[in-house]
N, C-alpha and C. Protein backbone atom coordinates (compact mmCIF):
# COMPACT_ATOMS: atom_id res chain seq x y z
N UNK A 1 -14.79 -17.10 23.50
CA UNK A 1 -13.55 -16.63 24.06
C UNK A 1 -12.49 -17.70 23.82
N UNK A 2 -11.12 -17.67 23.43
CA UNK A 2 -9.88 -18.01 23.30
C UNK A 2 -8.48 -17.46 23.74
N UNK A 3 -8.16 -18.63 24.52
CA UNK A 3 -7.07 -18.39 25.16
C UNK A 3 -5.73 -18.50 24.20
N UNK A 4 -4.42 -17.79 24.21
CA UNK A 4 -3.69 -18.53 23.47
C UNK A 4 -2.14 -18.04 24.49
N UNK A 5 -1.83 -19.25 24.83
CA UNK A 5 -0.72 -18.92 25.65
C UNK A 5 0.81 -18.83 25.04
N UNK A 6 1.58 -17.67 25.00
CA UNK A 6 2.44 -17.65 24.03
C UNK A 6 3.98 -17.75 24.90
N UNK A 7 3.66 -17.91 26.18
CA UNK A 7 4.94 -17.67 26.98
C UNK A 7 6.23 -18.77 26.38
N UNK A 8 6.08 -19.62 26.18
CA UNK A 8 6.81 -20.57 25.68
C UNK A 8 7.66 -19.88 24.36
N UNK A 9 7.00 -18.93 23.92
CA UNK A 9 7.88 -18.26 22.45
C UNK A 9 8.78 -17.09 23.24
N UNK A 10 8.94 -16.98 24.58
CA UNK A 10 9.84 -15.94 25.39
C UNK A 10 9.48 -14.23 24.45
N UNK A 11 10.57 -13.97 23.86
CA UNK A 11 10.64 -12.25 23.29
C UNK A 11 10.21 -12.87 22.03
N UNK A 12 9.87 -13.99 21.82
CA UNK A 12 9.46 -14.29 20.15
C UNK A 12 7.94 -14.32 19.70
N UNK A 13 7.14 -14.10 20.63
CA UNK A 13 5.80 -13.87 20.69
C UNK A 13 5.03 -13.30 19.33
N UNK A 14 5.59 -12.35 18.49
CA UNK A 14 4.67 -11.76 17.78
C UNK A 14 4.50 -12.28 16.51
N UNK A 15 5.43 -12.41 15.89
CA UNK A 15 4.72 -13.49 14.72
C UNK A 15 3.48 -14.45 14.79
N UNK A 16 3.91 -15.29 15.92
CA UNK A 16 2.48 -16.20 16.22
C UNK A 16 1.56 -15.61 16.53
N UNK A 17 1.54 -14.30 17.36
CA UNK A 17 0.22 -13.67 17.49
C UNK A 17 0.01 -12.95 16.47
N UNK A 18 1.03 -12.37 15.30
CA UNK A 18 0.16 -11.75 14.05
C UNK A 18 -0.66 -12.90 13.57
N UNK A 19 -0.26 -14.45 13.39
CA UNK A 19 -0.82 -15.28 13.14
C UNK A 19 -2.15 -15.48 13.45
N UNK A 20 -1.96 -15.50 14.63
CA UNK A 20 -3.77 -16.05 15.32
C UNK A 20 -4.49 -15.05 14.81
N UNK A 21 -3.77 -13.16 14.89
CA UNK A 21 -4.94 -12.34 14.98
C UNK A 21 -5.36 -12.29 13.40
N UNK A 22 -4.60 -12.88 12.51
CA UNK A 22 -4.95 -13.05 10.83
C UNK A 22 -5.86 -14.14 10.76
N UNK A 23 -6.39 -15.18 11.62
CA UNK A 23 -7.32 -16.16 11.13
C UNK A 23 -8.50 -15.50 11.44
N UNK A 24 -9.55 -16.29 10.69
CA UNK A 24 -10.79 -15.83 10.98
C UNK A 24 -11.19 -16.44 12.30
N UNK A 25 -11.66 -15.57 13.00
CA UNK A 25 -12.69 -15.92 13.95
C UNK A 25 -13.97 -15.40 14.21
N UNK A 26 -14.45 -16.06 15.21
CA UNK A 26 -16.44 -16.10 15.45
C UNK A 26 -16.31 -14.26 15.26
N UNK A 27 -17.67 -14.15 14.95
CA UNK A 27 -17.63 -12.47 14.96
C UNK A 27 -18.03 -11.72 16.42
N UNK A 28 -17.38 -11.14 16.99
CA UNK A 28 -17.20 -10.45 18.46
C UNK A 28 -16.62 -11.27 19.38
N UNK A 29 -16.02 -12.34 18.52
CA UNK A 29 -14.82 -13.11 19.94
C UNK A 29 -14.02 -12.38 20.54
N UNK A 30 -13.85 -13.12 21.81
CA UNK A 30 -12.41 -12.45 22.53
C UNK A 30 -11.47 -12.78 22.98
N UNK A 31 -10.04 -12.71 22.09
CA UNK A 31 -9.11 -13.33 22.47
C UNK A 31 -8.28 -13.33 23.44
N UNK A 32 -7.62 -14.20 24.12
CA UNK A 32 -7.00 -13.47 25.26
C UNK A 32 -5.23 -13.96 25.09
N UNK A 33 -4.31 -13.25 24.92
CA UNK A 33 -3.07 -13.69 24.91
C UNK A 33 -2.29 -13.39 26.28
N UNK A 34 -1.15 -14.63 26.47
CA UNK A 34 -0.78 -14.36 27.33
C UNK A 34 0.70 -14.48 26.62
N UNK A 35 2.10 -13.92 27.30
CA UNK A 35 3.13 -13.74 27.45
C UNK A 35 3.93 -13.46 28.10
N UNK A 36 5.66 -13.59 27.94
CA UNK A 36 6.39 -13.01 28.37
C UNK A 36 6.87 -11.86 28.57
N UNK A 37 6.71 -10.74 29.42
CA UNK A 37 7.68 -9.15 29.15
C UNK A 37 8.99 -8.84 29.46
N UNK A 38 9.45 -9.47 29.97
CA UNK A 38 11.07 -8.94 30.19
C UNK A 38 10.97 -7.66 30.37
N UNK A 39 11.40 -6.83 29.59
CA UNK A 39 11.60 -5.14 29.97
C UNK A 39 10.95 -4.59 29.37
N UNK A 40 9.54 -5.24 29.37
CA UNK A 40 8.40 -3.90 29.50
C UNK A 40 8.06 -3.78 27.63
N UNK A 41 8.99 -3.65 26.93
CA UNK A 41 8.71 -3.54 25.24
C UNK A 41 8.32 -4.78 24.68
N UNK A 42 7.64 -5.32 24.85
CA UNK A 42 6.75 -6.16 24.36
C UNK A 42 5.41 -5.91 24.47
N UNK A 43 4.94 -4.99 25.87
CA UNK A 43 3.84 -4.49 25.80
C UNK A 43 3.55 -3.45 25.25
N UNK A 44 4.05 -2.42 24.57
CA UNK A 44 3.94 -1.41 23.54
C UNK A 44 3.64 -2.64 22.14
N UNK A 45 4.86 -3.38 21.63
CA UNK A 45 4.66 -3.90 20.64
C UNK A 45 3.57 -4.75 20.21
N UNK A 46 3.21 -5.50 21.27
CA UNK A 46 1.57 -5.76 21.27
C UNK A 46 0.49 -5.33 21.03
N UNK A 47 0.55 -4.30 21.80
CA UNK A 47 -1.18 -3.10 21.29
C UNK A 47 -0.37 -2.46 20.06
N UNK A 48 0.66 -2.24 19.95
CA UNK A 48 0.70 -1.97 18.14
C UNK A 48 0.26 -2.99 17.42
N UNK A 49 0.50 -3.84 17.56
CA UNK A 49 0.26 -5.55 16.56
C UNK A 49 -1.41 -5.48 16.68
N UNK A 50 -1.85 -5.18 17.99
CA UNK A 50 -3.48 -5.60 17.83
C UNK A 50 -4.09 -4.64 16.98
N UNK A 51 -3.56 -3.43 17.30
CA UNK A 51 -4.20 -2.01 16.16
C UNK A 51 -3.99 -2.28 14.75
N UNK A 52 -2.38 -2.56 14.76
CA UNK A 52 -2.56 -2.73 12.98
C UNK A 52 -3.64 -3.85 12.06
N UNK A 53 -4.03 -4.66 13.35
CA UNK A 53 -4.63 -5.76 13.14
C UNK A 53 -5.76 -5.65 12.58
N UNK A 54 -6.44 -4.31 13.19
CA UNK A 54 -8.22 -4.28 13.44
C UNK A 54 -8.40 -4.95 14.65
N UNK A 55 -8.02 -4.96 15.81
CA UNK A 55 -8.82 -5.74 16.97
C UNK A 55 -8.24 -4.58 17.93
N UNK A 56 -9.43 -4.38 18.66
CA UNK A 56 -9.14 -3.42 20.09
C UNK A 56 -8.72 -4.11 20.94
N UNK A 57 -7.85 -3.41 21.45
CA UNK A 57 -7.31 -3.93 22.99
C UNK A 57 -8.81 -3.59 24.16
N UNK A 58 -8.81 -4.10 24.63
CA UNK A 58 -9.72 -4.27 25.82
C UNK A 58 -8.90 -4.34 27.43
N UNK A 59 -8.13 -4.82 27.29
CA UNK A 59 -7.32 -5.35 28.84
C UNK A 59 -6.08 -5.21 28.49
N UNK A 60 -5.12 -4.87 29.74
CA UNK A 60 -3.49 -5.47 29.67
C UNK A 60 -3.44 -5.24 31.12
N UNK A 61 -2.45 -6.32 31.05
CA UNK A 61 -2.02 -6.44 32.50
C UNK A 61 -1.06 -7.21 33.14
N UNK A 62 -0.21 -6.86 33.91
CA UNK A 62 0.73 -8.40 34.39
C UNK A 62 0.09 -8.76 35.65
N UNK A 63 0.19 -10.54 35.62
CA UNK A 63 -0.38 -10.98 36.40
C UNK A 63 0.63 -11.79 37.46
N UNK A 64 2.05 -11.54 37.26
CA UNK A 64 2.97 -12.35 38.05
C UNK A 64 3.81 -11.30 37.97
N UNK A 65 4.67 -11.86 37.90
CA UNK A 65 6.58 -11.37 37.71
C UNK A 65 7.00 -11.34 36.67
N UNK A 66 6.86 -12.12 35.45
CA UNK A 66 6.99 -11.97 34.02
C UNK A 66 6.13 -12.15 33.24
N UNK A 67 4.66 -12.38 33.51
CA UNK A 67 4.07 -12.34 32.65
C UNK A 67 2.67 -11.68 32.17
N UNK A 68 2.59 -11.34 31.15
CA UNK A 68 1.62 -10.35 30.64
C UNK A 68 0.03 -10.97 30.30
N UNK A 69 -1.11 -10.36 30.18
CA UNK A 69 -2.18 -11.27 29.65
C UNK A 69 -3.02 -9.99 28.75
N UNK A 70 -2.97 -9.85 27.77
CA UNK A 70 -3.96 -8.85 26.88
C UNK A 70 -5.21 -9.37 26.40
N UNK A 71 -6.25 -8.52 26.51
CA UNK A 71 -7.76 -8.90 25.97
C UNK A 71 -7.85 -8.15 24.61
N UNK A 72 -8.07 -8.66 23.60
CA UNK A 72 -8.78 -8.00 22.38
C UNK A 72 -9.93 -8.61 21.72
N UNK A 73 -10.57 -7.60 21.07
CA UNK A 73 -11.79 -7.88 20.66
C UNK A 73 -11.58 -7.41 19.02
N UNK A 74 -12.28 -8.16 18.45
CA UNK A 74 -12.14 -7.28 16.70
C UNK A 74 -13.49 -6.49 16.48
N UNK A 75 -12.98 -4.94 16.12
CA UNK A 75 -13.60 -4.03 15.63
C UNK A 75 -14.65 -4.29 15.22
């Protein structure tokens, strides 16, 4: 399992996570990202990013006031 905390990139989040989800990793890892949502469209754009990816979403959820945490697993 890998954490990767992206809040620090605010609404700029997805590049770096197309990033991570393009490296190879262990086979049936599970990544866990966390972020910023502001108004809510970042969490659509996310589980699009993980699908186009090949990795299932497993989890989403906010765990505060602004911030999001998604589980994926690769196919």
């Amino acid at each position: 399992m890998k954490r990767f905390d992206l809040r620090h990139l605010k609404n700029e989040f997805e590049p770096r996570m197309k990033e991570i989800l393009s490296e190879s990793h262990k086979e049936n890892e599970t990544l866990i990202f966390l972020f910023e949502i502001g108004d809510f469209t970042p969490i659509q754009r996310s589980a699009d990013l993980v699908k186009e990816s090949g990795y299932e979403l497993y989890n989403s959820l906010k765990f505060n006031e602004v911030d999001w945490t998604i589980v994926v697993k690769k196919d």
